[in-house]
N, C-alpha and C. Protein backbone atom coordinates (compact mmCIF):
# COMPACT_ATOMS: atom_id res chain seq x y z
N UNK A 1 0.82 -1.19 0.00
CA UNK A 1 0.00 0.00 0.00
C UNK A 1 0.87 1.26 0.00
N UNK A 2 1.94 1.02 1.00
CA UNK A 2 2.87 2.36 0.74
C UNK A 2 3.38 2.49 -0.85
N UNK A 3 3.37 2.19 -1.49
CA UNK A 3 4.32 1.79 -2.97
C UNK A 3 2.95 2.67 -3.80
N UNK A 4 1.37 2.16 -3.36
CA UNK A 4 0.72 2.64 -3.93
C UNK A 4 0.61 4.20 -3.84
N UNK A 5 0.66 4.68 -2.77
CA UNK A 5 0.28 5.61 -1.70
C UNK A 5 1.56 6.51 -2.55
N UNK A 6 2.51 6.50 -2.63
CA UNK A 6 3.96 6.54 -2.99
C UNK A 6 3.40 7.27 -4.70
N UNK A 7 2.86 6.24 -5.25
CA UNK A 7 2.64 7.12 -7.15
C UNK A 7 1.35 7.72 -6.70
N UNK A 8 0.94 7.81 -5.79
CA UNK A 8 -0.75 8.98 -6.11
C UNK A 8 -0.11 9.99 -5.77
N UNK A 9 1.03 10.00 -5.00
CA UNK A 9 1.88 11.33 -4.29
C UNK A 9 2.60 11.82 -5.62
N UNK A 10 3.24 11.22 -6.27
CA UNK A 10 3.61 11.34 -7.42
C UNK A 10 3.37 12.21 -8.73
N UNK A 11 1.69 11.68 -8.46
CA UNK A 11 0.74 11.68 -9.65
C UNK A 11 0.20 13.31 -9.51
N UNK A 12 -0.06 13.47 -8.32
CA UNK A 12 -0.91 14.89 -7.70
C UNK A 12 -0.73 16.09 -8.43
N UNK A 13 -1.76 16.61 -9.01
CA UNK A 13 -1.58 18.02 -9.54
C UNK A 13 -2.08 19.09 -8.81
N UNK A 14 -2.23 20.40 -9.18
CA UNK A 14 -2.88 21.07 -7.80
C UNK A 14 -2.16 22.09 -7.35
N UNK A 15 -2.89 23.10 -6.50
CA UNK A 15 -1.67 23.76 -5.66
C UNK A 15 -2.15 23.58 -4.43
N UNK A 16 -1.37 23.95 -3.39
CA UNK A 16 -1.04 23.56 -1.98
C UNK A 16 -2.49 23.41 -1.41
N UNK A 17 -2.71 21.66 -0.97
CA UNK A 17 -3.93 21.69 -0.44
C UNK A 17 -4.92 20.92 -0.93
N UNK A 18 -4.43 20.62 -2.71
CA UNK A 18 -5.71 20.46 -3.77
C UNK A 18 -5.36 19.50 -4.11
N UNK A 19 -5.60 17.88 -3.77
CA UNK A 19 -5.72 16.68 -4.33
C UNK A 19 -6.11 16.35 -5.70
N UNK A 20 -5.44 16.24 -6.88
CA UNK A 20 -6.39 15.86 -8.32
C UNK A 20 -5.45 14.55 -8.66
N UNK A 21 -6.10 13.31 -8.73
CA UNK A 21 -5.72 12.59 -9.54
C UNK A 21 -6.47 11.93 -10.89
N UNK A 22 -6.50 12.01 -11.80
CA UNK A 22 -7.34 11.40 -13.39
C UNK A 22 -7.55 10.00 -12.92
N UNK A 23 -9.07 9.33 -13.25
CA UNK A 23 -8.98 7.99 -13.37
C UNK A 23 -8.23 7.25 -14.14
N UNK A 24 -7.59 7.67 -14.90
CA UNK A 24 -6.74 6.81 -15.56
C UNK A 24 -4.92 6.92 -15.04
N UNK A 25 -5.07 7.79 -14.38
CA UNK A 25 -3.92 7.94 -13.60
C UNK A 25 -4.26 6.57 -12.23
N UNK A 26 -5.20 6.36 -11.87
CA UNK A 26 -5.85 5.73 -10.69
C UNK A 26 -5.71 4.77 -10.95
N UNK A 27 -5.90 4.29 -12.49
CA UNK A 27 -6.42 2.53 -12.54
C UNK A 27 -5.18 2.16 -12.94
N UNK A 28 -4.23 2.66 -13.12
CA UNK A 28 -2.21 2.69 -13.58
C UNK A 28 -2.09 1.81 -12.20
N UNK A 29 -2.22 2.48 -11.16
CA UNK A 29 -1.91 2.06 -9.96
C UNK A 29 -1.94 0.54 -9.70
N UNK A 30 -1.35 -0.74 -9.43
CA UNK A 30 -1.16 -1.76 -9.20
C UNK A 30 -1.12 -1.70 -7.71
N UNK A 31 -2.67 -2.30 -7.20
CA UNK A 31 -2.42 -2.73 -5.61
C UNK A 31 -2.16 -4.07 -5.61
N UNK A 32 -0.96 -4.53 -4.68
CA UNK A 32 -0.51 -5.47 -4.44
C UNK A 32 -1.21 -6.27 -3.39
N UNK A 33 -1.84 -7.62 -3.64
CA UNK A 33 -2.35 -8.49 -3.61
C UNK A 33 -1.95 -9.81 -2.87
N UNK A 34 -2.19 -10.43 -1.37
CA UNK A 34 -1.72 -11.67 -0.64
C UNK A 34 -1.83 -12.62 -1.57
N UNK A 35 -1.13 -13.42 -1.60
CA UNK A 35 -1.33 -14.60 -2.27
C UNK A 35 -3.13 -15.13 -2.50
N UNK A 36 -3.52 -15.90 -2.91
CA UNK A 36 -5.46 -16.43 -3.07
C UNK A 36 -5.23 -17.42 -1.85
N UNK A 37 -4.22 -18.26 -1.43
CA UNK A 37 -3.91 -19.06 -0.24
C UNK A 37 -4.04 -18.37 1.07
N UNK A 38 -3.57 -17.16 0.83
CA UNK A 38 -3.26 -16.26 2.07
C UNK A 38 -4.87 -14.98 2.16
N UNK A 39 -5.34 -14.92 0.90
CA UNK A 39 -6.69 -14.39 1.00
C UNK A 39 -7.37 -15.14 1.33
N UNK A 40 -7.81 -16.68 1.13
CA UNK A 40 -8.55 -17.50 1.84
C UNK A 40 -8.89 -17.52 2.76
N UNK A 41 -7.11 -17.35 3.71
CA UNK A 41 -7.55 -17.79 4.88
C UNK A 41 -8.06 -16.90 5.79
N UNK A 42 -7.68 -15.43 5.15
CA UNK A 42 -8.68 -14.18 5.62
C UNK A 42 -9.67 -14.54 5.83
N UNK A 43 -10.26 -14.63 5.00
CA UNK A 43 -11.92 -15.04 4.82
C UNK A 43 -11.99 -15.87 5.98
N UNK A 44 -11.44 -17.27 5.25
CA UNK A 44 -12.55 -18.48 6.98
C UNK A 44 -11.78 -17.68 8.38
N UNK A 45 -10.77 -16.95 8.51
CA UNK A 45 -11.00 -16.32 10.05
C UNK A 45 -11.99 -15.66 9.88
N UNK A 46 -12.25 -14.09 9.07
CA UNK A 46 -12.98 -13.89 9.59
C UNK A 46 -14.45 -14.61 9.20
N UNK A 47 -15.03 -14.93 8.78
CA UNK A 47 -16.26 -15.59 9.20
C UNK A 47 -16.19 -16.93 9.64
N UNK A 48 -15.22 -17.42 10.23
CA UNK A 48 -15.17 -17.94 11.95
C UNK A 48 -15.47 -16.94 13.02
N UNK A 49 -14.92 -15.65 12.73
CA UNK A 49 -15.19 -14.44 14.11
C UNK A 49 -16.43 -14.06 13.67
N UNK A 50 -17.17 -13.97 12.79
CA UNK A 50 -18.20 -13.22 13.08
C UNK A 50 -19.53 -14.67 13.48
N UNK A 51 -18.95 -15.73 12.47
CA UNK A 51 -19.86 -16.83 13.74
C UNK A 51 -19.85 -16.93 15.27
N UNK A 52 -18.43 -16.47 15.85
CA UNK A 52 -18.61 -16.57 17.31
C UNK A 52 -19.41 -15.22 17.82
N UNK A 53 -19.50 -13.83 17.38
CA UNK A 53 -19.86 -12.83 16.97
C UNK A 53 -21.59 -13.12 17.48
N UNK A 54 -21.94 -13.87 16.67
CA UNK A 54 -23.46 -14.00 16.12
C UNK A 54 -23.88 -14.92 17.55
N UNK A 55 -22.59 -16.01 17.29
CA UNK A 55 -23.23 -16.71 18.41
C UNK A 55 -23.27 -16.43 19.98
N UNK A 56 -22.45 -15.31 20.19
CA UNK A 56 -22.07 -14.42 21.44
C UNK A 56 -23.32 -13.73 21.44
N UNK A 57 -23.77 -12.76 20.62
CA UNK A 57 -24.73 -12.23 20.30
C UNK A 57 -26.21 -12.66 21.38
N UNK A 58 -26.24 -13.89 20.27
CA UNK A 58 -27.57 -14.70 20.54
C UNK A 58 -27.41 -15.21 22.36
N UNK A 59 -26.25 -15.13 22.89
CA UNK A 59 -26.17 -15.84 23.78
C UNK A 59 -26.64 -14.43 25.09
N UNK A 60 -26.29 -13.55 24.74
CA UNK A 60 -26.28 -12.26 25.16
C UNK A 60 -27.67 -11.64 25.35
N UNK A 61 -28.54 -11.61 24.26
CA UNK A 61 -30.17 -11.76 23.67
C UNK A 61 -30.73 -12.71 25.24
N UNK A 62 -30.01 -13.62 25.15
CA UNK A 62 -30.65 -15.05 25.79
C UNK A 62 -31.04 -14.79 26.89
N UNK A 63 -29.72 -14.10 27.63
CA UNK A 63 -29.51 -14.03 29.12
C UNK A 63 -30.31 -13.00 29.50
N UNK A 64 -30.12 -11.63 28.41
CA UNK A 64 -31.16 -9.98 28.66
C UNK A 64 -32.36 -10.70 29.14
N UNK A 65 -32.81 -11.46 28.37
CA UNK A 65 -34.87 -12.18 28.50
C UNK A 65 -34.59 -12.97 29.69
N UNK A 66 -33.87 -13.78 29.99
CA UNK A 66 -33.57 -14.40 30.97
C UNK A 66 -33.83 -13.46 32.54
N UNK A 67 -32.78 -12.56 32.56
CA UNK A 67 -32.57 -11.52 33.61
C UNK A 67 -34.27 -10.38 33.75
N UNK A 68 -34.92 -10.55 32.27
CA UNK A 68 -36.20 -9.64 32.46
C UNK A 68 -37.15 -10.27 33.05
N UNK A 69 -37.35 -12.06 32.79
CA UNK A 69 -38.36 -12.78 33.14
C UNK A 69 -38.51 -12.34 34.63
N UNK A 70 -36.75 -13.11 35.38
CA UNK A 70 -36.11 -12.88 36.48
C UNK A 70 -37.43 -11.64 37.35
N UNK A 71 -36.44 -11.10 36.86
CA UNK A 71 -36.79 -9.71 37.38
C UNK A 71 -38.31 -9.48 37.58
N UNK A 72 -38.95 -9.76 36.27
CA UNK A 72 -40.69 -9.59 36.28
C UNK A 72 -41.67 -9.95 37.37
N UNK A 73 -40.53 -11.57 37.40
CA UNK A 73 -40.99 -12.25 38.38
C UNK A 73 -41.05 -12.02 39.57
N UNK A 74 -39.94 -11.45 39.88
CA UNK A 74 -39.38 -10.94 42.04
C UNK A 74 -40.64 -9.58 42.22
N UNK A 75 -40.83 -9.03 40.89
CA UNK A 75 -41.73 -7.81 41.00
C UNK A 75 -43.26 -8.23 40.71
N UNK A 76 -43.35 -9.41 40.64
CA UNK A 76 -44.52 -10.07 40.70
C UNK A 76 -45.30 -9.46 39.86
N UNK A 77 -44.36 -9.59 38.28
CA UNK A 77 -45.33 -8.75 37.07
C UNK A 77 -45.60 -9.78 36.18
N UNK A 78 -45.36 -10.74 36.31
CA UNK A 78 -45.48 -11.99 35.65
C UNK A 78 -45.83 -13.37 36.04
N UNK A 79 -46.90 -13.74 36.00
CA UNK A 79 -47.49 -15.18 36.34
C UNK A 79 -47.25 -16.49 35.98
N UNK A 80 -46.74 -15.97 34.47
CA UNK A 80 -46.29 -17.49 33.09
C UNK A 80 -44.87 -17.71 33.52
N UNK A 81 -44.16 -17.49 34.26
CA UNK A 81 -42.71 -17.36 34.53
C UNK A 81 -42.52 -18.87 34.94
N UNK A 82 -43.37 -19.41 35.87
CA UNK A 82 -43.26 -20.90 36.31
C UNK A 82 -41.94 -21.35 37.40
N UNK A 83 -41.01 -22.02 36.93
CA UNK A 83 -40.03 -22.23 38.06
C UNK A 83 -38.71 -21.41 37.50
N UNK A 84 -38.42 -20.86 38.49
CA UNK A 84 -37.11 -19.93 37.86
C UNK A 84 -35.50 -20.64 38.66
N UNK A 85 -34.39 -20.65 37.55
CA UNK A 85 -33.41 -21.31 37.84
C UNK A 85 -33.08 -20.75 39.15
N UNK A 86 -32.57 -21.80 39.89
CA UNK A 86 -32.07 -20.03 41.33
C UNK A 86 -30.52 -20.56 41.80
């Protein structure tokens, strides 16, 4: 990315302040690319993290309703509550 970063600096027309680069000055630019082995494995981490993510999530969801039943219940706002873990 620095290498890229490096010809837009290059490329810049303008006076002090004024960014211009041409799309065709832009698409010149070669961003350098991980191997497809090494992009892969981007990928299955992250959507391994955002499955634990989702499943943290849901687990989080679980406990909020959990802690409201709870609660409904000690305040005797809720009848359907039945036996509560203790």
């Amino acid at each position: 990315m620095n290498k890229a970063v490096e010809e837009v600096e290059e490329n810049l027309h303008g006076g002090v302040g004024l960014v211009h680069i041409t799309k065709g000055n832009l698409e010149k630019i070669l961003i350098p690319l991980p191997p497809l082995d090494v992009q892969n494995q981007i990928v299955s981490d992250i959507c391994t993290h955002e499955a634990e993510i989702e499943r943290l999530e849901a687990s989080i969801l679980t406990e909020r309703n959990r802690i409201s039943e709870v609660l409904a219940h000690v305040w005797g706002e809720d009848s359907d509550l039945g036996a509560v873990d203790q």
